[in-house]
PDB file of N, CA and C in Angstrom:
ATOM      1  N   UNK A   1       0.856  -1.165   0.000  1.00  0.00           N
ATOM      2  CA  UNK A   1       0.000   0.000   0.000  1.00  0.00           C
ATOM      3  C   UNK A   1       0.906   1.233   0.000  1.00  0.00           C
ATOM      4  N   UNK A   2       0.540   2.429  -0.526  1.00  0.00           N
ATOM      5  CA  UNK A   2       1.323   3.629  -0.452  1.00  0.00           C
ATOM      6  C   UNK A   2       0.645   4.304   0.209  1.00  0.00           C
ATOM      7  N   UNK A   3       1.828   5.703  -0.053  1.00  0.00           N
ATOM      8  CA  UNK A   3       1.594   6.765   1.255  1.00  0.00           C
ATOM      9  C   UNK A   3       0.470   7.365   0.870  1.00  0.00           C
ATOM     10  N   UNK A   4      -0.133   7.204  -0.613  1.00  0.00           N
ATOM     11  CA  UNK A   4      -1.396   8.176  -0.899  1.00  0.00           C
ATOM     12  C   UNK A   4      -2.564   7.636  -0.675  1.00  0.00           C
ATOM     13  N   UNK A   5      -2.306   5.930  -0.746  1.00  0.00           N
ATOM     14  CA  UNK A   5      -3.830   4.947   0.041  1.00  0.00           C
ATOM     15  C   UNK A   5      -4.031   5.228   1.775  1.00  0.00           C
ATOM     16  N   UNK A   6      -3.086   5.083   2.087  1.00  0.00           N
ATOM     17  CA  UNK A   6      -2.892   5.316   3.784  1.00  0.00           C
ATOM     18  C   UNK A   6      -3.581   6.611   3.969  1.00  0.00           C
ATOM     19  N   UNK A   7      -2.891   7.563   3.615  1.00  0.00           N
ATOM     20  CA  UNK A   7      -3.449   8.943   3.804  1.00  0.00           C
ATOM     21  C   UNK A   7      -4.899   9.100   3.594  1.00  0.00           C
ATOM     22  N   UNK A   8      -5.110   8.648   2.654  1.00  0.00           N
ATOM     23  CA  UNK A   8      -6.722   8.347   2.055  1.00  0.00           C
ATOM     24  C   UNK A   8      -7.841   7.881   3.167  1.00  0.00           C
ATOM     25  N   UNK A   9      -7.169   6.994   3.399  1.00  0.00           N
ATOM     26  CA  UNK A   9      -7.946   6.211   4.476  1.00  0.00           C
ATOM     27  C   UNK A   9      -7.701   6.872   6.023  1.00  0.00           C
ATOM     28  N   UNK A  10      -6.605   7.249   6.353  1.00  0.00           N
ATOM     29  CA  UNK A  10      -6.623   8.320   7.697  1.00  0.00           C
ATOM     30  C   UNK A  10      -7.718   9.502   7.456  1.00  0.00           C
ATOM     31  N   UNK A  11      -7.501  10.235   6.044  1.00  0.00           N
ATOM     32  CA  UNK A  11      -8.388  10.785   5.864  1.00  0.00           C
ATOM     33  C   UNK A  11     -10.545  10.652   6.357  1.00  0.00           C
ATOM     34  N   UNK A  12     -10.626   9.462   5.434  1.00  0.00           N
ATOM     35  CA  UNK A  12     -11.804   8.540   5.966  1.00  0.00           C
ATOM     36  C   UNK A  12     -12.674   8.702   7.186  1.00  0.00           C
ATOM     37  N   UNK A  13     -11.020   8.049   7.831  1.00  0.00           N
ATOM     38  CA  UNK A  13     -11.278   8.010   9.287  1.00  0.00           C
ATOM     39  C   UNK A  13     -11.129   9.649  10.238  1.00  0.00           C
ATOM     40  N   UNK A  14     -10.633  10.339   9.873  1.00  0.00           N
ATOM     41  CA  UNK A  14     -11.005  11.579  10.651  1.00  0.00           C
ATOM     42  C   UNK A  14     -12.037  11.973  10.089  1.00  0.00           C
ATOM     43  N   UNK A  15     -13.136  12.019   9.545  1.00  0.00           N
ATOM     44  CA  UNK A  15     -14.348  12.261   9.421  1.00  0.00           C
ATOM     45  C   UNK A  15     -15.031  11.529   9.855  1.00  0.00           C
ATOM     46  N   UNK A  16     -15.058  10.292  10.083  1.00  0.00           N
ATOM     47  CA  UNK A  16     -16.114   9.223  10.841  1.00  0.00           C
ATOM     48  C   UNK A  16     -16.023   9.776  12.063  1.00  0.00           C
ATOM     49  N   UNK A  17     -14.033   9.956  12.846  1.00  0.00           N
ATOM     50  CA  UNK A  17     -14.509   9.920  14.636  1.00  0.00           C
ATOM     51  C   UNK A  17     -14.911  11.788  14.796  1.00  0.00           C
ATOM     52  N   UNK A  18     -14.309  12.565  14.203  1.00  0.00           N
ATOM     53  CA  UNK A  18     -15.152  13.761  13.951  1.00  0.00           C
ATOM     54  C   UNK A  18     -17.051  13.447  13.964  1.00  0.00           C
ATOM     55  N   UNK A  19     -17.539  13.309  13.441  1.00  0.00           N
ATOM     56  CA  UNK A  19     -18.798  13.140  12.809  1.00  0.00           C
ATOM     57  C   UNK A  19     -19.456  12.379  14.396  1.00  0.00           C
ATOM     58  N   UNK A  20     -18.548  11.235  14.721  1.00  0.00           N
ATOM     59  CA  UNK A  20     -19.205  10.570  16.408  1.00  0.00           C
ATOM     60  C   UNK A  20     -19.057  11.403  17.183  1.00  0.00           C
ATOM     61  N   UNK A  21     -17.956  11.667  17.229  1.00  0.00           N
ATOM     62  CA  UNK A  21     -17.597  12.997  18.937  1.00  0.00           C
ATOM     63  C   UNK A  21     -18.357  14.210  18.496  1.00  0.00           C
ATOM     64  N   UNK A  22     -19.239  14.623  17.496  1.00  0.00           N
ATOM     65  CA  UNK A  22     -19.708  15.776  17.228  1.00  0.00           C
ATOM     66  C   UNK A  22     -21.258  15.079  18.136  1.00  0.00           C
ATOM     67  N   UNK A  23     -21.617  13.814  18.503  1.00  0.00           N
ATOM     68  CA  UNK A  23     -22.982  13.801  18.331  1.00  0.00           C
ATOM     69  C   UNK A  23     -22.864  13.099  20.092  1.00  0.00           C
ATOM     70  N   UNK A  24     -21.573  13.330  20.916  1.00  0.00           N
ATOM     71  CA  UNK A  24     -21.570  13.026  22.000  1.00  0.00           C
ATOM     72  C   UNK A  24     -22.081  14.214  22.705  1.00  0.00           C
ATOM     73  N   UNK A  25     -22.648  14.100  24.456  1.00  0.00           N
ATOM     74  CA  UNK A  25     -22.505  15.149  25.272  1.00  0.00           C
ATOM     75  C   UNK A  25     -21.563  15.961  25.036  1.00  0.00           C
ATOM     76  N   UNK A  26     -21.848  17.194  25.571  1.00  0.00           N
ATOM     77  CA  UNK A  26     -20.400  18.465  25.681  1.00  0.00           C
ATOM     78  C   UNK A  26     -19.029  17.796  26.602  1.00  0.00           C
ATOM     79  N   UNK A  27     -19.298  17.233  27.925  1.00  0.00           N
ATOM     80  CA  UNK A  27     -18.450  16.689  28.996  1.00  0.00           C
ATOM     81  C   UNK A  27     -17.714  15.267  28.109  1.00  0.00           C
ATOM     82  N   UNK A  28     -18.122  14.440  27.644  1.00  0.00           N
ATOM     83  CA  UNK A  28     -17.475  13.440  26.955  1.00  0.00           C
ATOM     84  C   UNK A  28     -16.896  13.574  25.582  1.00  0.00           C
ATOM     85  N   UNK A  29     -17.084  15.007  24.793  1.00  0.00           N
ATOM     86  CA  UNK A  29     -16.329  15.526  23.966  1.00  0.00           C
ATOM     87  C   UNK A  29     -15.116  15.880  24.424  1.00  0.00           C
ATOM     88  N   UNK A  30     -15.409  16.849  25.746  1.00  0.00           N
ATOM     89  CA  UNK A  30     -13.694  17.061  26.072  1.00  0.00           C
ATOM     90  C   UNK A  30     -13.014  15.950  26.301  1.00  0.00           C
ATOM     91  N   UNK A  31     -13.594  14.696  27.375  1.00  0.00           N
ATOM     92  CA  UNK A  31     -12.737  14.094  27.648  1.00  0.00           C
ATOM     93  C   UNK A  31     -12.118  13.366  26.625  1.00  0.00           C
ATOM     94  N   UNK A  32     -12.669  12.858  25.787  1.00  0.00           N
ATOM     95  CA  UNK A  32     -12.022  12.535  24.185  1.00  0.00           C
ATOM     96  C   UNK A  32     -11.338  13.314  23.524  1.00  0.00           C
ATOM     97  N   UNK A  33     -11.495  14.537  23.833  1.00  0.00           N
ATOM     98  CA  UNK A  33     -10.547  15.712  23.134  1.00  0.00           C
ATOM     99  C   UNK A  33      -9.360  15.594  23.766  1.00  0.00           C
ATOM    100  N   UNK A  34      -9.231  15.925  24.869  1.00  0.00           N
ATOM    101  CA  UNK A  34      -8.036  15.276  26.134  1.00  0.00           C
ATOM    102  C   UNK A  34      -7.134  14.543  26.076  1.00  0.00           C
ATOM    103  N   UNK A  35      -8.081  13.004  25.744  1.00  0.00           N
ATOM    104  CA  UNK A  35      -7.176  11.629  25.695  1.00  0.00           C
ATOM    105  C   UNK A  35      -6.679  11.945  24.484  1.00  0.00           C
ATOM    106  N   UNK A  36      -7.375  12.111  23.509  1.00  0.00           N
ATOM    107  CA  UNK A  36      -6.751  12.148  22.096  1.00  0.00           C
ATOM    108  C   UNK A  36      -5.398  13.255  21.859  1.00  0.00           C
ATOM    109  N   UNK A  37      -5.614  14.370  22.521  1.00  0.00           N
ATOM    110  CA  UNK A  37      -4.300  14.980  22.687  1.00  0.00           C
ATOM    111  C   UNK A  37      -2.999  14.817  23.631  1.00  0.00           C
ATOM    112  N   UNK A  38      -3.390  13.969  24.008  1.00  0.00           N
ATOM    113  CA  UNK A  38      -2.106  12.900  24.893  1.00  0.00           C
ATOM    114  C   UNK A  38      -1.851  11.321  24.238  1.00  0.00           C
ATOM    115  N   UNK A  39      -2.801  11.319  23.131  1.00  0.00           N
ATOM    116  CA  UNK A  39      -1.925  10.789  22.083  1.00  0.00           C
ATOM    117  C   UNK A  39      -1.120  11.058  21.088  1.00  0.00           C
ATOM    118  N   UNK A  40      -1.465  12.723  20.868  1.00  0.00           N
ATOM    119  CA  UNK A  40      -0.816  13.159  19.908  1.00  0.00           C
ATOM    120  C   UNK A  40       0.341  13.244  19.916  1.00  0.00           C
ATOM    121  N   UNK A  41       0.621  13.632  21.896  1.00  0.00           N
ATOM    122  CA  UNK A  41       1.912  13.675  22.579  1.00  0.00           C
ATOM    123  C   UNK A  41       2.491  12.742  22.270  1.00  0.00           C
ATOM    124  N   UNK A  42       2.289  11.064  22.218  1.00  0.00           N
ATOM    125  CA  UNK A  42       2.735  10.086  22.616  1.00  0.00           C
ATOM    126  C   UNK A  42       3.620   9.873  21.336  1.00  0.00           C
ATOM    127  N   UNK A  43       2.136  10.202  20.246  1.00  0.00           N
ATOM    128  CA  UNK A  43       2.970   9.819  18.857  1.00  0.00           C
ATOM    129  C   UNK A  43       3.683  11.203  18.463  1.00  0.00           C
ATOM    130  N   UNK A  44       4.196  12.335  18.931  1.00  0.00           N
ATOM    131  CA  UNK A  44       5.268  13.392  18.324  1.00  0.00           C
ATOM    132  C   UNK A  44       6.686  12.490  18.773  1.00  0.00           C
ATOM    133  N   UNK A  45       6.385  11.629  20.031  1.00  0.00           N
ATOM    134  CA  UNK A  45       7.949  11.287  20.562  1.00  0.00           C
ATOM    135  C   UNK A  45       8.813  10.673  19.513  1.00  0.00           C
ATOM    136  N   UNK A  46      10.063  10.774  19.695  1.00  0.00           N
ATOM    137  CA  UNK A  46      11.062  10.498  18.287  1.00  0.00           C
ATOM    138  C   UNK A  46      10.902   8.917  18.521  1.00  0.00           C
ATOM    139  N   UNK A  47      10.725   7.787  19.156  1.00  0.00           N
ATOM    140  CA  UNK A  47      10.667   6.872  18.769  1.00  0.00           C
ATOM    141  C   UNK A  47       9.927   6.100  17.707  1.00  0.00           C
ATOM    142  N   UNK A  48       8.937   7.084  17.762  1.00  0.00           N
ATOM    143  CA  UNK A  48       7.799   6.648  16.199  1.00  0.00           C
ATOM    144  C   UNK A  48       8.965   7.041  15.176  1.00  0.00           C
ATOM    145  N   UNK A  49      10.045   7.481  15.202  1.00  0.00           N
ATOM    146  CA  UNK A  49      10.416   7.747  13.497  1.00  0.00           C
ATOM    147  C   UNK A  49      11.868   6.365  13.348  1.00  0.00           C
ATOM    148  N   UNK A  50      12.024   6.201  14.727  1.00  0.00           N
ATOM    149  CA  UNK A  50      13.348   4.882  14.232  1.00  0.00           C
ATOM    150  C   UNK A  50      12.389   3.800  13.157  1.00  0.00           C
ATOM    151  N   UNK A  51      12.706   3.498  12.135  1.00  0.00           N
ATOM    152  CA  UNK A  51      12.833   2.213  10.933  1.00  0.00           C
ATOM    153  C   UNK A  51      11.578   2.890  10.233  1.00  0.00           C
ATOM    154  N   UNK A  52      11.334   3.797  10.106  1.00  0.00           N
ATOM    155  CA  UNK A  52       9.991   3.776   9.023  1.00  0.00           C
ATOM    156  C   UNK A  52      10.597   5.093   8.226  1.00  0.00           C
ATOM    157  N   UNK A  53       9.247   5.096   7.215  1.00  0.00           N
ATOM    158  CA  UNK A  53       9.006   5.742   6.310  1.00  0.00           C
ATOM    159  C   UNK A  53       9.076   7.210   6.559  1.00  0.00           C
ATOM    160  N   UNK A  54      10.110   8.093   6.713  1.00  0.00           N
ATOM    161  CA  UNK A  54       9.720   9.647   7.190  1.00  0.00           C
ATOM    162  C   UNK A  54       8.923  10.162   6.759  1.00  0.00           C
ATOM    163  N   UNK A  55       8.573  10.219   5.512  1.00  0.00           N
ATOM    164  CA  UNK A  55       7.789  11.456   5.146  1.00  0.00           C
ATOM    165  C   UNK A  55       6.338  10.406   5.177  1.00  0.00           C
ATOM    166  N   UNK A  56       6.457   8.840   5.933  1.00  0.00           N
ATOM    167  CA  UNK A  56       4.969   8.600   5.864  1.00  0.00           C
ATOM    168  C   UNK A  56       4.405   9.463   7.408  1.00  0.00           C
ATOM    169  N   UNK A  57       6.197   9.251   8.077  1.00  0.00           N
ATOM    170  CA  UNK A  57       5.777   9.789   9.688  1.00  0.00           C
ATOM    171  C   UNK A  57       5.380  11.216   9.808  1.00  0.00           C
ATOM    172  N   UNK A  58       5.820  11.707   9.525  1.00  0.00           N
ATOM    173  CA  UNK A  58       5.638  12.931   8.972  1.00  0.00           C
ATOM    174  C   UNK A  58       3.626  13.242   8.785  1.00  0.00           C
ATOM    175  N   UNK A  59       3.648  12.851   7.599  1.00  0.00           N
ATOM    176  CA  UNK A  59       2.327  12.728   6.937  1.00  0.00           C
ATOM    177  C   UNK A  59       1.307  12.411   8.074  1.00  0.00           C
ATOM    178  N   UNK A  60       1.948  11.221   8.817  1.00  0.00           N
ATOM    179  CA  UNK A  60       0.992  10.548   9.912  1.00  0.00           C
ATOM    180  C   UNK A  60       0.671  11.564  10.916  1.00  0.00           C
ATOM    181  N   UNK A  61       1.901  12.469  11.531  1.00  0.00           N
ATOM    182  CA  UNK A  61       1.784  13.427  12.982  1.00  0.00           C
ATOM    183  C   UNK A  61       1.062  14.524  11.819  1.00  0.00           C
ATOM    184  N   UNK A  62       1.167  14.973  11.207  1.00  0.00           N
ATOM    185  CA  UNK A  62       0.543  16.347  10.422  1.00  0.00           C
ATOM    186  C   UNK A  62      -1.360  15.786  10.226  1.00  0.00           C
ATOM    187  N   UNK A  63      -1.306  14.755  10.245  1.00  0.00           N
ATOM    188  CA  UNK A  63      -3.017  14.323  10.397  1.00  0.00           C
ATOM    189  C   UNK A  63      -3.247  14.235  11.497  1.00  0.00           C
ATOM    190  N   UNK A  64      -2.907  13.474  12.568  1.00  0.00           N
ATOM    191  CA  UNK A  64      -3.203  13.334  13.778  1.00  0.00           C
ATOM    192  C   UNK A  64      -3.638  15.263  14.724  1.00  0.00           C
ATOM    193  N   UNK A  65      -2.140  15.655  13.768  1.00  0.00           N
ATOM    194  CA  UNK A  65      -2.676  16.974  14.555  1.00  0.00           C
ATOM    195  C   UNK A  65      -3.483  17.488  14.262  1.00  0.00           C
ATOM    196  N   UNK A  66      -4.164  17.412  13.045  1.00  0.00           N
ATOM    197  CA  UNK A  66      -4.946  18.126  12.546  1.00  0.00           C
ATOM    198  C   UNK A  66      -6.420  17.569  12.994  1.00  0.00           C
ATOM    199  N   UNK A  67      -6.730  16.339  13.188  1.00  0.00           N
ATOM    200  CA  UNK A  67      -7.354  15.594  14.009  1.00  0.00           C
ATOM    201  C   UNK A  67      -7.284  16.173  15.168  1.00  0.00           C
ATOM    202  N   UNK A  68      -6.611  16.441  15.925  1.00  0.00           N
ATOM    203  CA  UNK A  68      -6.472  17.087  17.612  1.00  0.00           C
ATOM    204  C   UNK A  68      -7.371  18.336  17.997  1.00  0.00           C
ATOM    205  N   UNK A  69      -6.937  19.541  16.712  1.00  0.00           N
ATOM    206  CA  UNK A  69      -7.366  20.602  16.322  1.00  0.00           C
ATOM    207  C   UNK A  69      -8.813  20.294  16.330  1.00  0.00           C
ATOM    208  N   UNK A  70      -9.376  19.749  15.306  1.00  0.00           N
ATOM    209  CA  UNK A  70     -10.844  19.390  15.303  1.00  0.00           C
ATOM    210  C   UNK A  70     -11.621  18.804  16.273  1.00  0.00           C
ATOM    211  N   UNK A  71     -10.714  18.218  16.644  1.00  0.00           N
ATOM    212  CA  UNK A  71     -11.678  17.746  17.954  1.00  0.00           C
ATOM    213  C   UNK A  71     -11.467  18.484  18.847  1.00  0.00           C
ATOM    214  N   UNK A  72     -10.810  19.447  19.323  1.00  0.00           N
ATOM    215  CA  UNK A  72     -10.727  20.373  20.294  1.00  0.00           C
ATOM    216  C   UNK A  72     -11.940  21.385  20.048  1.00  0.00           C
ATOM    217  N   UNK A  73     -11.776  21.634  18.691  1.00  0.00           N
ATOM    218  CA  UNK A  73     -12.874  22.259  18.171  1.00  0.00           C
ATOM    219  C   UNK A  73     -14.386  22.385  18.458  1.00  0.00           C
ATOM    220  N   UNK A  74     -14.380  20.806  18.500  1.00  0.00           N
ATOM    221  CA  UNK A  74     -15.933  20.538  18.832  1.00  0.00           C
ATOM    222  C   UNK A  74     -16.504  20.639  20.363  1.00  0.00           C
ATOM    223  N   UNK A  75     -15.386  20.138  21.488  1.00  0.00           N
ATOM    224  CA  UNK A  75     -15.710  20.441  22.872  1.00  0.00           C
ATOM    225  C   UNK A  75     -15.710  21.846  22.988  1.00  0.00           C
TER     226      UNK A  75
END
């Protein structure tokens, strides 16, 4: 699979969990907003980039954040 199917499909998927956390309570939006931005933390750490693809890692943290953003958005 390539970096433009992957992306595709991350894509996908930040509109599905967007679209759910939009239709939760206000209080269980944040807390999903929360956890999800202490994943974002988890995945910026440099160990996600030993043996892979940079510019897939890359690609990957630049969605996630952008994912973070939006869901911050919505709480």
């Amino acid at each position: 699979m390539n970096a433009q199917s992957v992306l595709g499909i991350i894509h996908a998927q930040e509109l599905l969990i967007v679209s759910l956390i939009r239709a939760l309570p206000p209080g269980d939006r944040r807390k999903v907003s929360d956890e999800f931005q202490g994943q974002v933390e988890l995945a910026e750490a440099p160990h996600l980039s030993d043996g892979h693809d940079q510019e897939m890692t890359e690609a990957f943290r630049a969605h996630i954040r952008k994912l973070s953003i939006l869901l911050a958005s919505c709480s």
